[in-house]
C-alpha atoms as a PDB file:
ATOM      1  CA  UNK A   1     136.793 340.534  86.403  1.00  0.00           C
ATOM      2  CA  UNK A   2     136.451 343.840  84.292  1.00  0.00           C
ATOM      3  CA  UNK A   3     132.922 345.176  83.930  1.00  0.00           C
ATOM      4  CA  UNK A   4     133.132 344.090  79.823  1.00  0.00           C
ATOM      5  CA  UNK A   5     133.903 340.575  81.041  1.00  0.00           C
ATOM      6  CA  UNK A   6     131.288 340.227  83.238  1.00  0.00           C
ATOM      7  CA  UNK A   7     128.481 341.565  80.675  1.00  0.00           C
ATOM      8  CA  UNK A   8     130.245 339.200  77.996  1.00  0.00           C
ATOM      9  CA  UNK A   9     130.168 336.028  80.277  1.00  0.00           C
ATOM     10  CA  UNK A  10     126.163 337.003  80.786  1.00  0.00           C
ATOM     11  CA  UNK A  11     125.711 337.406  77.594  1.00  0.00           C
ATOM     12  CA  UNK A  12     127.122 334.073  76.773  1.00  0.00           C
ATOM     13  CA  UNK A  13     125.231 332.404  79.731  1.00  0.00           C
ATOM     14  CA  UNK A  14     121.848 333.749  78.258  1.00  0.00           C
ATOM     15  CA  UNK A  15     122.548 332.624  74.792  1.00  0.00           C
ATOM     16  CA  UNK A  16     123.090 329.138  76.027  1.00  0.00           C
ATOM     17  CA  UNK A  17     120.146 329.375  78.621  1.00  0.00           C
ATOM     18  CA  UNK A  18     117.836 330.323  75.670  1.00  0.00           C
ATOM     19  CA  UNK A  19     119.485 327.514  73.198  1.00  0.00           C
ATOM     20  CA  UNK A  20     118.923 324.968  75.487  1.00  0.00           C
ATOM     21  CA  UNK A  21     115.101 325.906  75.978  1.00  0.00           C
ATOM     22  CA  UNK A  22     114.235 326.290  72.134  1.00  0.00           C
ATOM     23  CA  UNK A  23     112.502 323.488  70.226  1.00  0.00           C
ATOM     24  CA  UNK A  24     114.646 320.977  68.834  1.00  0.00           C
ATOM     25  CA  UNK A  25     113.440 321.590  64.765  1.00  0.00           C
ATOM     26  CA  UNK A  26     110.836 319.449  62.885  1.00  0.00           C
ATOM     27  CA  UNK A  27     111.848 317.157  60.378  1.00  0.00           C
ATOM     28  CA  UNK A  28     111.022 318.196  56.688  1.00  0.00           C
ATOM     29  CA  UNK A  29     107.824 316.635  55.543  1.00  0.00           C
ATOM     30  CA  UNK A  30     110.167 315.147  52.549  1.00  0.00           C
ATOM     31  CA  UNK A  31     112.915 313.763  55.416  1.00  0.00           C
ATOM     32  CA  UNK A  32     109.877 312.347  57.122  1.00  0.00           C
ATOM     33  CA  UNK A  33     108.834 310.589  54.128  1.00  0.00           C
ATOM     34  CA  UNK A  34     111.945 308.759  53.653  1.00  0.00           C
ATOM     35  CA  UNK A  35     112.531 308.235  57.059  1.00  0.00           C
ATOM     36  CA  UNK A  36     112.882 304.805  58.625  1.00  0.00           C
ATOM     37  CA  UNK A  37     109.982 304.535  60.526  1.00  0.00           C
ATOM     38  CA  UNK A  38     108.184 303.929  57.078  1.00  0.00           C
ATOM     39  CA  UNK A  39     107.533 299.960  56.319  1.00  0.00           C
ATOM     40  CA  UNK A  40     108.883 299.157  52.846  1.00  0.00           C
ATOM     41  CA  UNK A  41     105.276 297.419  51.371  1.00  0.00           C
ATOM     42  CA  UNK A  42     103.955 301.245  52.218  1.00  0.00           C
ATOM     43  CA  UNK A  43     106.641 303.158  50.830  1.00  0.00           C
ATOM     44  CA  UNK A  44     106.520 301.351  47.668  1.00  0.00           C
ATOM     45  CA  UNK A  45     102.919 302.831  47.210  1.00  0.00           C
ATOM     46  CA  UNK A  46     104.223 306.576  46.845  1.00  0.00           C
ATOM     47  CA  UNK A  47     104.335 306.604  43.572  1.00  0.00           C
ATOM     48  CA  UNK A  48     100.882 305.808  43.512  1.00  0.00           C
ATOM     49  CA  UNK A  49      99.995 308.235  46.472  1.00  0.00           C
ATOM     50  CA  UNK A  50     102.297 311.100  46.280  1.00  0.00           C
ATOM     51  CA  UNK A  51     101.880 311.985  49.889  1.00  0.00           C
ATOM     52  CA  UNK A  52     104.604 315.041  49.741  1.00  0.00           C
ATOM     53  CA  UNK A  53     102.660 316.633  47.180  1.00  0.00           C
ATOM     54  CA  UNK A  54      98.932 315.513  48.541  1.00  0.00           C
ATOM     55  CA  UNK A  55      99.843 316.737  52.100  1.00  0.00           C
ATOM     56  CA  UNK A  56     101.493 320.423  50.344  1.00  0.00           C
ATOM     57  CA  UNK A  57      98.271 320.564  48.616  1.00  0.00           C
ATOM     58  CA  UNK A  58      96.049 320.289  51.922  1.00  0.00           C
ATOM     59  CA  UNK A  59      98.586 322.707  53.744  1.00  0.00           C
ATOM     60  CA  UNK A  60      99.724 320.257  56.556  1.00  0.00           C
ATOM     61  CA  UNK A  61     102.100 322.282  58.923  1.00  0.00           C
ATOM     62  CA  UNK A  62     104.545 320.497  60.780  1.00  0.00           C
ATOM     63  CA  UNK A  63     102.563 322.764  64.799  1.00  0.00           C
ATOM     64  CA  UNK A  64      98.922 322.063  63.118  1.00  0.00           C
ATOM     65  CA  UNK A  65      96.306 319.415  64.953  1.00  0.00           C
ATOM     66  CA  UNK A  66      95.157 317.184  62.530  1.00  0.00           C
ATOM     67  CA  UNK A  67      92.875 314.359  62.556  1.00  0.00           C
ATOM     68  CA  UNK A  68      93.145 311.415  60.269  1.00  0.00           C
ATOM     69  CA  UNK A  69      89.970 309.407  59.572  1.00  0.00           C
ATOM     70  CA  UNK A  70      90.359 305.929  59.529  1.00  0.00           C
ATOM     71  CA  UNK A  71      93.951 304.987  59.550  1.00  0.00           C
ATOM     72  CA  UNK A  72      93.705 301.196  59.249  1.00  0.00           C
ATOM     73  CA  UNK A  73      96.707 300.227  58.623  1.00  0.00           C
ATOM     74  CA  UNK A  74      98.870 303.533  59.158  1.00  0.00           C
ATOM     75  CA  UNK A  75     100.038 304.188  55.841  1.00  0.00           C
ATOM     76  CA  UNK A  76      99.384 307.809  56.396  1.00  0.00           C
ATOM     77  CA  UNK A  77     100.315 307.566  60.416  1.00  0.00           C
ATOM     78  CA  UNK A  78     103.731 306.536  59.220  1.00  0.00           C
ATOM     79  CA  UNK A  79     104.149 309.954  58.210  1.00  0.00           C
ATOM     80  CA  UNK A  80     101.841 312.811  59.853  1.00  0.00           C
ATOM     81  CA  UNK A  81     102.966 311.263  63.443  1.00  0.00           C
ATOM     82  CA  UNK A  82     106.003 312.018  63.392  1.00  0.00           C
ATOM     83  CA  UNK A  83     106.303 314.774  61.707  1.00  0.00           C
ATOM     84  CA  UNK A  84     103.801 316.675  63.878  1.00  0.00           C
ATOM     85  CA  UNK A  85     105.555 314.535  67.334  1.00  0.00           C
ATOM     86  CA  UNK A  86     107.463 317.599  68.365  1.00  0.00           C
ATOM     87  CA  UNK A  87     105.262 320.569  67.666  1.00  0.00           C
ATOM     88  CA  UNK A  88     101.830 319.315  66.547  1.00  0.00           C
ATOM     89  CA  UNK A  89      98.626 316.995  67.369  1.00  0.00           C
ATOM     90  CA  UNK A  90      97.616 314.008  65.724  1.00  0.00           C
ATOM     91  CA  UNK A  91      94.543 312.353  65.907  1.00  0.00           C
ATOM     92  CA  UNK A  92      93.561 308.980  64.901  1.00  0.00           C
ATOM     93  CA  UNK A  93      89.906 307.892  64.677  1.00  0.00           C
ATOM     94  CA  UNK A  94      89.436 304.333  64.062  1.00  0.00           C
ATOM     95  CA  UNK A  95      86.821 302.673  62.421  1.00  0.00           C
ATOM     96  CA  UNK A  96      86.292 300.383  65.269  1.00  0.00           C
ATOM     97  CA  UNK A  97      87.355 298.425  67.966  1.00  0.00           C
ATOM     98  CA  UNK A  98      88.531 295.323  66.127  1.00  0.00           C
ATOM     99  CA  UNK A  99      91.068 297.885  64.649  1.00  0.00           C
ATOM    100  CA  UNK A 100      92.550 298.919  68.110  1.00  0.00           C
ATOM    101  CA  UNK A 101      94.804 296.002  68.820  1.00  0.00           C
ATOM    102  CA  UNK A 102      97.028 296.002  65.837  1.00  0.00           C
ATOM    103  CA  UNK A 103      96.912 300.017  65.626  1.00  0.00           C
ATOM    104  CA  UNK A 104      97.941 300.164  69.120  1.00  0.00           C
ATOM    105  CA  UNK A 105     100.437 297.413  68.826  1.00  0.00           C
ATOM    106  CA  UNK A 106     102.369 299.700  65.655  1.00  0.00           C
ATOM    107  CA  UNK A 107     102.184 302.674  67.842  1.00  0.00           C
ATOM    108  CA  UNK A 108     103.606 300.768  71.027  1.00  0.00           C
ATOM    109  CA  UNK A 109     106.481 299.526  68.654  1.00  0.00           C
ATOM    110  CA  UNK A 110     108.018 302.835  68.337  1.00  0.00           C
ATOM    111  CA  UNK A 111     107.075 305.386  70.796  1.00  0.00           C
ATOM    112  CA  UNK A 112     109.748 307.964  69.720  1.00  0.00           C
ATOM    113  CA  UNK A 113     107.234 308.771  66.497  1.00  0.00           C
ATOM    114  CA  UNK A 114     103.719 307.336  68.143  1.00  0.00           C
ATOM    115  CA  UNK A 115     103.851 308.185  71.888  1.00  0.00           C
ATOM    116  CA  UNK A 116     101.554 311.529  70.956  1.00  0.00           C
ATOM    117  CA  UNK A 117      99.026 309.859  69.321  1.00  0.00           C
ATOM    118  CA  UNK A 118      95.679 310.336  70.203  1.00  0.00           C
ATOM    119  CA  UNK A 119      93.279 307.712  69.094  1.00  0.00           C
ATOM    120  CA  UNK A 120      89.612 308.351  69.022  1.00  0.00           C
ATOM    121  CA  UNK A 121      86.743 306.568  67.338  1.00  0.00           C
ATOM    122  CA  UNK A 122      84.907 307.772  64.356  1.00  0.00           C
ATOM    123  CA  UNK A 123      81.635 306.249  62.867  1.00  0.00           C
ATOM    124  CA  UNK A 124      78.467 304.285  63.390  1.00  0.00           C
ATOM    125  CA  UNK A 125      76.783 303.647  66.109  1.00  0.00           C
ATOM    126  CA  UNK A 126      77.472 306.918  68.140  1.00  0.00           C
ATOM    127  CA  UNK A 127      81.088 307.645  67.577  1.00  0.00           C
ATOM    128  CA  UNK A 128      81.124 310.927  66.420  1.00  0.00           C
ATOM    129  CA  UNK A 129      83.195 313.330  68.548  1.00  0.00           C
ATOM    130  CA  UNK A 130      86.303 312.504  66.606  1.00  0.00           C
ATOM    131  CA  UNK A 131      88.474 315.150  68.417  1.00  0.00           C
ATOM    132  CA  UNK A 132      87.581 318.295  70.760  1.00  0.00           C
ATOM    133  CA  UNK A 133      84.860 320.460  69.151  1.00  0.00           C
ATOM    134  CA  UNK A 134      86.600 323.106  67.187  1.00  0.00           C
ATOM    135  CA  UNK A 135      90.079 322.527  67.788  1.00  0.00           C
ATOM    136  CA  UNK A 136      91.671 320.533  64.271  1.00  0.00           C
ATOM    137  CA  UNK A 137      93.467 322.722  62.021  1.00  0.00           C
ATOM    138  CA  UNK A 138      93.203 319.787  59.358  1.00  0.00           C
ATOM    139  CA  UNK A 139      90.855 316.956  58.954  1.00  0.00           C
ATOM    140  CA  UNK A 140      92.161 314.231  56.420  1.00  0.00           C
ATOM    141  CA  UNK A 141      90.027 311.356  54.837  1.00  0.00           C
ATOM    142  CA  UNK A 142      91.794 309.125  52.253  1.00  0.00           C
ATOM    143  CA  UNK A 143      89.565 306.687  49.984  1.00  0.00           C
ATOM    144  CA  UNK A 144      86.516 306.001  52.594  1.00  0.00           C
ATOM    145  CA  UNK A 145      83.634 307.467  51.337  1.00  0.00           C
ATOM    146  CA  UNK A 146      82.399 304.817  49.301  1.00  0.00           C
ATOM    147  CA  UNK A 147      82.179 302.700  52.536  1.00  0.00           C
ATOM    148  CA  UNK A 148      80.299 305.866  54.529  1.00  0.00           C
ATOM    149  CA  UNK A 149      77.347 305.302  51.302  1.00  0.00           C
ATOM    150  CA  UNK A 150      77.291 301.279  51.572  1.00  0.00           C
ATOM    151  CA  UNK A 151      76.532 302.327  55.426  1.00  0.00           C
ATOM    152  CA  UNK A 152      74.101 304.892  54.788  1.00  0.00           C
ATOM    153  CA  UNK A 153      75.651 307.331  57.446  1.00  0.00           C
ATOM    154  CA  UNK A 154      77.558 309.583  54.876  1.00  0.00           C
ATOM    155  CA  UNK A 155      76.152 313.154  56.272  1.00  0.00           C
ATOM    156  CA  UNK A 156      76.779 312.418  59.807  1.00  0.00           C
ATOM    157  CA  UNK A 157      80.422 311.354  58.820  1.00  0.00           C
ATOM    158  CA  UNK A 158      80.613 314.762  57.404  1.00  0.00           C
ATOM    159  CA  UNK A 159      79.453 316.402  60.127  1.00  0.00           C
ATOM    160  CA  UNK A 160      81.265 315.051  62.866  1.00  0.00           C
ATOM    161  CA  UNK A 161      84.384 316.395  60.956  1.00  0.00           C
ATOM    162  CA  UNK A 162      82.825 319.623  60.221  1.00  0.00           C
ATOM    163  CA  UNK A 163      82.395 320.206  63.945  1.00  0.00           C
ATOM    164  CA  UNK A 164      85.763 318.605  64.745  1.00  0.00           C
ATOM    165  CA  UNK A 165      87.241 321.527  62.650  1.00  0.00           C
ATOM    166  CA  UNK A 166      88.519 325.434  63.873  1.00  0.00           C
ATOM    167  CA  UNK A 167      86.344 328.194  61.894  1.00  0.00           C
ATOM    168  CA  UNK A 168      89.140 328.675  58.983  1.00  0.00           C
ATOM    169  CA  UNK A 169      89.875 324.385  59.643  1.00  0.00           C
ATOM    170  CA  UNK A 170      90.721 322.304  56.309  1.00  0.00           C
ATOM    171  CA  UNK A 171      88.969 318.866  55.050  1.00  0.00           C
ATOM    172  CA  UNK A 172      91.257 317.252  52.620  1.00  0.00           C
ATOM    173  CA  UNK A 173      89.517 314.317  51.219  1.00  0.00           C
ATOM    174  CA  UNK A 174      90.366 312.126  48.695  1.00  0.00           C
ATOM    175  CA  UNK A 175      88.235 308.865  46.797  1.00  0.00           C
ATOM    176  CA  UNK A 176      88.419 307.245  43.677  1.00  0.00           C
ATOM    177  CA  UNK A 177      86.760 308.630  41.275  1.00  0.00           C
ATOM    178  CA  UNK A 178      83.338 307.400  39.100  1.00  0.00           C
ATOM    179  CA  UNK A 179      82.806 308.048  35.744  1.00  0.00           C
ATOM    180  CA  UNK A 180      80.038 310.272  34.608  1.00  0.00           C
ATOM    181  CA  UNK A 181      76.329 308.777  34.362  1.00  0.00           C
ATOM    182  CA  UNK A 182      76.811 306.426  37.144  1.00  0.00           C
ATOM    183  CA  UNK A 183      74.794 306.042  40.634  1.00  0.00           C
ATOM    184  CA  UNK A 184      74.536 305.493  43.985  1.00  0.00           C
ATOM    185  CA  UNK A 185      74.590 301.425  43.240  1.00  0.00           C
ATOM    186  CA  UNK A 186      77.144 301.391  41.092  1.00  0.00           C
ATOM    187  CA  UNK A 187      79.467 303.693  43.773  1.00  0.00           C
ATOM    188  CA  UNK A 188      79.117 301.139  46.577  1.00  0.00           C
ATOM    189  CA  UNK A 189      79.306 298.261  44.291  1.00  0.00           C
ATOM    190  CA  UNK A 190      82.763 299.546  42.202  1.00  0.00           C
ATOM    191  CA  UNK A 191      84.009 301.797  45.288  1.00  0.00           C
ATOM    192  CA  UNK A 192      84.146 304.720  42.854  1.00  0.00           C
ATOM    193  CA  UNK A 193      82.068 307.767  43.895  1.00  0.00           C
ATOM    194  CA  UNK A 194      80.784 310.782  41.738  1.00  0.00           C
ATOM    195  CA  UNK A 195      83.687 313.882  42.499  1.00  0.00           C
ATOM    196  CA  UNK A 196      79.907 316.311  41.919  1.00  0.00           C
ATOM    197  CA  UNK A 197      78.059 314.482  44.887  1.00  0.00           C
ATOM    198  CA  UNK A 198      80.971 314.234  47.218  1.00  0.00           C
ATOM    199  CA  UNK A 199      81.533 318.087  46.855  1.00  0.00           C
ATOM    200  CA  UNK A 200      77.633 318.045  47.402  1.00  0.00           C
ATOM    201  CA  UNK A 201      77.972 316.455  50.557  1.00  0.00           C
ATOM    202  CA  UNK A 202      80.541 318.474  51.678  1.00  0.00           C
ATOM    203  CA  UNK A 203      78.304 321.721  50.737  1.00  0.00           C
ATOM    204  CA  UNK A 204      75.415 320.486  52.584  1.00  0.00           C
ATOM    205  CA  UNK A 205      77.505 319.742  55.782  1.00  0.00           C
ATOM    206  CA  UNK A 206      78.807 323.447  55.673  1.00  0.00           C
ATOM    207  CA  UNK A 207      82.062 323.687  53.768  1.00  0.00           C
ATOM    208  CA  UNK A 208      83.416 325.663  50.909  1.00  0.00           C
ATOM    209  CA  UNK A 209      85.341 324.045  47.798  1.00  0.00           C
ATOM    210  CA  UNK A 210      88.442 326.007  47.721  1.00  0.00           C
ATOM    211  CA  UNK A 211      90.618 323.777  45.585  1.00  0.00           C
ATOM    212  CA  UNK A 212      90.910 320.838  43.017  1.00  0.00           C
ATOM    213  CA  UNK A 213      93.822 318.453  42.282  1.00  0.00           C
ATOM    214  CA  UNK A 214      94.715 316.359  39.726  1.00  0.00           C
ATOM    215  CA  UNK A 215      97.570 314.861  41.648  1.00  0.00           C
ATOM    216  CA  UNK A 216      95.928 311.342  42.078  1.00  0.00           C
ATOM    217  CA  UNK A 217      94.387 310.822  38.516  1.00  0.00           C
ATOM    218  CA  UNK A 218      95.226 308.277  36.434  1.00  0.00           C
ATOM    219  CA  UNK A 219      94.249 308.445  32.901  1.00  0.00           C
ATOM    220  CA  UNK A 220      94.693 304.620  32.713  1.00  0.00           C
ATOM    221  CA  UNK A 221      92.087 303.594  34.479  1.00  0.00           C
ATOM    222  CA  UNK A 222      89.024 302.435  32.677  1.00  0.00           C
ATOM    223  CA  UNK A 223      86.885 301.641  35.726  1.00  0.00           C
ATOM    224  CA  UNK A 224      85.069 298.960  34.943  1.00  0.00           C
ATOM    225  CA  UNK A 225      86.610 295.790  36.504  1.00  0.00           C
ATOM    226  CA  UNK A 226      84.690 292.367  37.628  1.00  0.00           C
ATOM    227  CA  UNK A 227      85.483 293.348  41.294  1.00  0.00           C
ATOM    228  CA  UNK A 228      85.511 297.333  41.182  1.00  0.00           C
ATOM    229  CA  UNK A 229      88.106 299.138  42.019  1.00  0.00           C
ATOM    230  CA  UNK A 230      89.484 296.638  44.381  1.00  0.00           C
ATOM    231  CA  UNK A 231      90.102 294.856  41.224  1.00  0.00           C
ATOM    232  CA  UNK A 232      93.438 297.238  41.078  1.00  0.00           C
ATOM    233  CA  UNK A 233      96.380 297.180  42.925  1.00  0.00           C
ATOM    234  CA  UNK A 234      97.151 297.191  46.250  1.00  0.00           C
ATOM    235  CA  UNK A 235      93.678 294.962  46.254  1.00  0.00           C
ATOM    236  CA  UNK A 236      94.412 292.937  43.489  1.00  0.00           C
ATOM    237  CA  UNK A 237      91.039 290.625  44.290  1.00  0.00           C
ATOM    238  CA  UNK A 238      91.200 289.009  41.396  1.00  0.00           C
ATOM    239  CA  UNK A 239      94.531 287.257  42.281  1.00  0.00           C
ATOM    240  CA  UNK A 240      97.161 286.070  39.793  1.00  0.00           C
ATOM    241  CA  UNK A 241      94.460 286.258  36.500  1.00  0.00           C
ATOM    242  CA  UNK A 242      95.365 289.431  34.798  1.00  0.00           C
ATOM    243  CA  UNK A 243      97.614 290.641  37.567  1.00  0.00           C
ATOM    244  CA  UNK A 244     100.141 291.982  34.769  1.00  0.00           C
ATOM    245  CA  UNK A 245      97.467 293.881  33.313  1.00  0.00           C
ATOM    246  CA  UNK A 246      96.135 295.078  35.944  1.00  0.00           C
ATOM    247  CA  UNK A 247      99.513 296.416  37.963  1.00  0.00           C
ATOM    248  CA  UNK A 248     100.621 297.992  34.383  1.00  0.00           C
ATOM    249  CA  UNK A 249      97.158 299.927  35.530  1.00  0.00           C
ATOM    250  CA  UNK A 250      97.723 300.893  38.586  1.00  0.00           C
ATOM    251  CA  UNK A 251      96.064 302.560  41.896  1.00  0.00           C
ATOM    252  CA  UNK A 252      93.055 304.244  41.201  1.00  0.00           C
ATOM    253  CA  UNK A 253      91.676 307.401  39.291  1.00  0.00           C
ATOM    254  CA  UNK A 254      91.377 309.732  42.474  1.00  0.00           C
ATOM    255  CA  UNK A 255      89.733 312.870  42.817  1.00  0.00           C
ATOM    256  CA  UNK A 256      91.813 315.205  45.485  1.00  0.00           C
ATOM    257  CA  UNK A 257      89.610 317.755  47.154  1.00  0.00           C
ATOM    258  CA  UNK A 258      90.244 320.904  49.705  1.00  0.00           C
ATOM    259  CA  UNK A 259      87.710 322.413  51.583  1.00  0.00           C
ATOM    260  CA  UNK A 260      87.309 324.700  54.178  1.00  0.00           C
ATOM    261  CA  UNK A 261      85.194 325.297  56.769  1.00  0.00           C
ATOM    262  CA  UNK A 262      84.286 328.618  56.645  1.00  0.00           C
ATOM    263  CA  UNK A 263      84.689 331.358  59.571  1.00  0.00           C
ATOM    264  CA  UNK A 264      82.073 333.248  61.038  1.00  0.00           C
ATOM    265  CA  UNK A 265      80.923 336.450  59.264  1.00  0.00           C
ATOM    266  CA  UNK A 266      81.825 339.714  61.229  1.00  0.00           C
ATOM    267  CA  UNK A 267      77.962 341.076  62.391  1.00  0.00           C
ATOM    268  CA  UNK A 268      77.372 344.481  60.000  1.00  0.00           C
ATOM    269  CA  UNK A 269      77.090 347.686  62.345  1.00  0.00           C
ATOM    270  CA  UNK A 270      73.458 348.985  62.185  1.00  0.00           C
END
């Protein structure tokens, strides 16, 4: 074999070696959306969630470590597993043990998006190391902090992702949304929660506002219902009276909030 030959056929050999060893791609967050791990009941909710634009907004990244607090269902798992399966973490805290069977069950179903998934534990009465100290990119909270108030353990919910968080780390929370004038009674009795004292909370617990969305609101909704906001669809606790009405309505007013936890300030020379 000529010299040229030989330094071709290496050259070849390396650039299969090196194909071989790179990372198969991620999925787009949009294929991931209308992939078919996704159960159909969820998917019909999208319109009401928008999670492509919700999850651009918080600046998910398909290599990030994110931690979801209470999944419940998976509505959201359905998505952030597997698209961070191949080059990301994801964390699910549950609410509590009663949760873990079913959870667990959905995740054993299809390992080839859930095998990664870490599950944790998040909430009352000492569950508050919701992922490694420092080491989540993203912490994400969908519609719970109305329950965190009717518990009275709101701040330490807040703090536990705070610490669960990389200096730099993002909190994207969202929770329907109170009208103005309202109080702490009427948030854990409707389920709709000033946007002014979450973002207070958040404050207090150490994070900076950075961003506001108006992706979730819905002008339609009056919010003032015999059962609160569960009152609305996916709920509907009211059953079949009004149900017309009240799907011509729709999910929630939401307010969509980013925060960030802020990174340490570089010490002034003296």
């Amino acid at each position: 074999m000529k010299p040229t030959s030989s330094i071709a056929a290496v050259a070849l050999l390396t650039l299969a070696s090196l194909a071989r060893a790179a990372p198969a791609p991620s999925p787009t967050l949009a294929e991931v959306i209308a992939g078919p791990q996704r159960t159909a009941a969820f998917q019909a909710r999208d319109r009401y969630r928008h999670p492509l634009q919700v999850l651009k907004f918080f600046g998910l990244k398909p290599d990030m470590s994110v931690v979801e607090i209470w999944p419940s269902g998976g509505w959201w798992t359905e998505i952030l597993a597997p698209y961070l399966h191949a080059h990301g973490t994801y964390y699910a805290a549950l609410q509590q043990s009663s949760e873990d069977a079913g959870f667990r069950n959905k995740l054993a179903a299809a390992p080839q998006y859930y095998d990664r998934v870490i599950v944790t534990r998040a909430g009352p009465p000492d569950h508050w190391r919701i992922a490694p100290p420092g080491s989540a990119d993203l912490v994400l909270t969908f519609r719970n902090v109305h329950n965190w108030l009717a518990g009275g353990y709101e701040k330490e919910m807040f703090a536990a992702m705070y610490r669960a968080l990389k200096p730099g780390g993002v909190l994207g929370l969202e929770e329907h949304r109170a009208a103005p004038g309202t109080t702490r009674a009427d948030w854990v009795k409707t389920g709709y929660v000033s946007q002014d004292f979450v973002i207070g909370l958040a404050r207090e617990a150490g994070f900076r506002l950075v961003a506001k969305s108006e992706i979730n609101a819905n002008p339609k909704d009056t919010k003032n219902y015999p059962k609160g906001v569960w009152t609305l669809p996916p709920t509907l606790a009211l059953g079949q009276k009004d149900r017309a009405k009240y799907l011509a309505i729709g999910e929630s007013d939401r307010m969509t909030l980013k925060f960030v936890k802020p990174r340490r300030l570089a010490l002034r020379s003296q």
